[in-house]
C-alpha atoms as a PDB file:
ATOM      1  CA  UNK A   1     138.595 115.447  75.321  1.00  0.00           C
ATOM      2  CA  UNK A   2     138.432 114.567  78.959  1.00  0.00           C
ATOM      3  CA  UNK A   3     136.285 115.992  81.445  1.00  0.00           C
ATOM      4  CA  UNK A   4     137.323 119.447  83.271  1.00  0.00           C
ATOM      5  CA  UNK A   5     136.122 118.037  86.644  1.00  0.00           C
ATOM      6  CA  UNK A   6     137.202 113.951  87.156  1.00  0.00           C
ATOM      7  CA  UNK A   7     139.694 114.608  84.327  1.00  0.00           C
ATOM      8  CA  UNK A   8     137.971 111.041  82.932  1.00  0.00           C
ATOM      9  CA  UNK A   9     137.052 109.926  79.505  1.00  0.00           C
ATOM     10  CA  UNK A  10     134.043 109.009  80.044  1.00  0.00           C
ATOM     11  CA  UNK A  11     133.169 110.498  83.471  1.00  0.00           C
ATOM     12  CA  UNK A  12     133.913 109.083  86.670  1.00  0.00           C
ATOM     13  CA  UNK A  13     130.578 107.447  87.591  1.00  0.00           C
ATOM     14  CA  UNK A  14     130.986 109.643  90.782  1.00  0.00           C
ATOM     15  CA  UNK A  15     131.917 113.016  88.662  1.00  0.00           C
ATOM     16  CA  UNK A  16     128.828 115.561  88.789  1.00  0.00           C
ATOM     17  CA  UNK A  17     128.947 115.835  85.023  1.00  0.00           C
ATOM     18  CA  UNK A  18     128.467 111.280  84.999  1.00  0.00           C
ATOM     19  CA  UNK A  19     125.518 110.313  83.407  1.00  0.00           C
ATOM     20  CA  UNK A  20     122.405 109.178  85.061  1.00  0.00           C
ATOM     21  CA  UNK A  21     122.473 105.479  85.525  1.00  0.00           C
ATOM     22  CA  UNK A  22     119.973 103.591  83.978  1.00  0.00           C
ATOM     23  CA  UNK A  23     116.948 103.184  85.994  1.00  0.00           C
ATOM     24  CA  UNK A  24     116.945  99.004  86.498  1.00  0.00           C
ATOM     25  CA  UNK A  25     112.820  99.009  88.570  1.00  0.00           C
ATOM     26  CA  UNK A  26     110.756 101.299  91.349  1.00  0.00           C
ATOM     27  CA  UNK A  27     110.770 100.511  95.067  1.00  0.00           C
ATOM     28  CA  UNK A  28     107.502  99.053  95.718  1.00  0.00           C
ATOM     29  CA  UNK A  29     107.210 100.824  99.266  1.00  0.00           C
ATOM     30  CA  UNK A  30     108.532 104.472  98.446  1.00  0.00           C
ATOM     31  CA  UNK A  31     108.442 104.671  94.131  1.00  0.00           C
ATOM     32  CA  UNK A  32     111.902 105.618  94.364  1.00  0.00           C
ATOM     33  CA  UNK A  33     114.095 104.936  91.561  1.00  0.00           C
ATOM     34  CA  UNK A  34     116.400 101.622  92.203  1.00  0.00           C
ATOM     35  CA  UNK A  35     119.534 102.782  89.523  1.00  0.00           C
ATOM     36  CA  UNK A  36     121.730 100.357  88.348  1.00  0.00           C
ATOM     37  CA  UNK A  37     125.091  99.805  91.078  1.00  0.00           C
ATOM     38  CA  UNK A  38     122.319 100.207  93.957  1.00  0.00           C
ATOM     39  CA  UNK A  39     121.691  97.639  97.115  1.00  0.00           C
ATOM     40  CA  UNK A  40     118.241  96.608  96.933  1.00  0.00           C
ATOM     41  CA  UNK A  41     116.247  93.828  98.292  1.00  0.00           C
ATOM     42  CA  UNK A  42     114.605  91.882  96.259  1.00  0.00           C
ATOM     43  CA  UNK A  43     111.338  89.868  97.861  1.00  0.00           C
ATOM     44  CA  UNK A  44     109.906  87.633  94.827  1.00  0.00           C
ATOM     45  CA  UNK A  45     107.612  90.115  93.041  1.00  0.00           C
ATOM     46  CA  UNK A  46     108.433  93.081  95.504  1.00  0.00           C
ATOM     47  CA  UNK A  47     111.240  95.385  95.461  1.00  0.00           C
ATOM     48  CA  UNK A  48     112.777  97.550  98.247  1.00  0.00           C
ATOM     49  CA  UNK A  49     114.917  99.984  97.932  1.00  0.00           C
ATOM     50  CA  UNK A  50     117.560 100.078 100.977  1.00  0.00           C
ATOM     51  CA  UNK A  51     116.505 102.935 102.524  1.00  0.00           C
ATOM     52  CA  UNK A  52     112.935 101.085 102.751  1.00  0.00           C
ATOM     53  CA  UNK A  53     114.381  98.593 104.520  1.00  0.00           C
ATOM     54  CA  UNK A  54     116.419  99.659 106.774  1.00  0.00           C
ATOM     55  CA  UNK A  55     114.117 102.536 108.255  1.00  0.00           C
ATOM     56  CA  UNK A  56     112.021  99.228 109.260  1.00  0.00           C
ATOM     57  CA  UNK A  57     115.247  97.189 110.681  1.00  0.00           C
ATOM     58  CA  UNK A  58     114.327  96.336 114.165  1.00  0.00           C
ATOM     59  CA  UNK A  59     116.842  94.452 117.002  1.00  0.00           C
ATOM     60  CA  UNK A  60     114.610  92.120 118.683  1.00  0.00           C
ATOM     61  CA  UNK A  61     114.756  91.944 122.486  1.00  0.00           C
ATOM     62  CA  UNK A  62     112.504  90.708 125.371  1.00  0.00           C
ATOM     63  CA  UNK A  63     111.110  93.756 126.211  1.00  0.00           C
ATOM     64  CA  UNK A  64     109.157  94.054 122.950  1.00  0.00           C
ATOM     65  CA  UNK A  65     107.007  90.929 123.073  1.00  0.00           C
ATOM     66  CA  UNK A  66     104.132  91.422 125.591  1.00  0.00           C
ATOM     67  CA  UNK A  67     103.091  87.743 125.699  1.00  0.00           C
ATOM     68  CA  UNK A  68     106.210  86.210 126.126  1.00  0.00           C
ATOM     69  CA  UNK A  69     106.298  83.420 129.009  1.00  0.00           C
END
């Protein structure tokens, strides 16, 4: 029987009534769940989840480095 909602057998992976995707390791700055399909960054032994990482994203311009000569 397909699914009332995505009309999918199995669920759409986007359909509310989907499964959880596994969980595949932890974001070592936040503990958030990294899922399987997710964009993470992956630093030898550390993990970041792309949220992480892009709430620190900087553009780098002159202004920013006091010493600069």
């Amino acid at each position: 029987m397909c699914c009332d909602v995505c009309l999918h057998t199995p669920c759409h992976p986007r359909c509310p009534n989907a499964p959880e995707l596994p969980v595949v390791c932890y974001c070592d700055l936040c503990n958030e769940e990294i899922r399987e399909g997710d964009d993470y960054y992956d630093f030898g032994e550390e993990k970041y989840c792309y949220d992480c990482v892009q709430e620190a994203f900087r553009t780098a311009e002159v202004e920013d480095i006091e010493d600069f000569d």
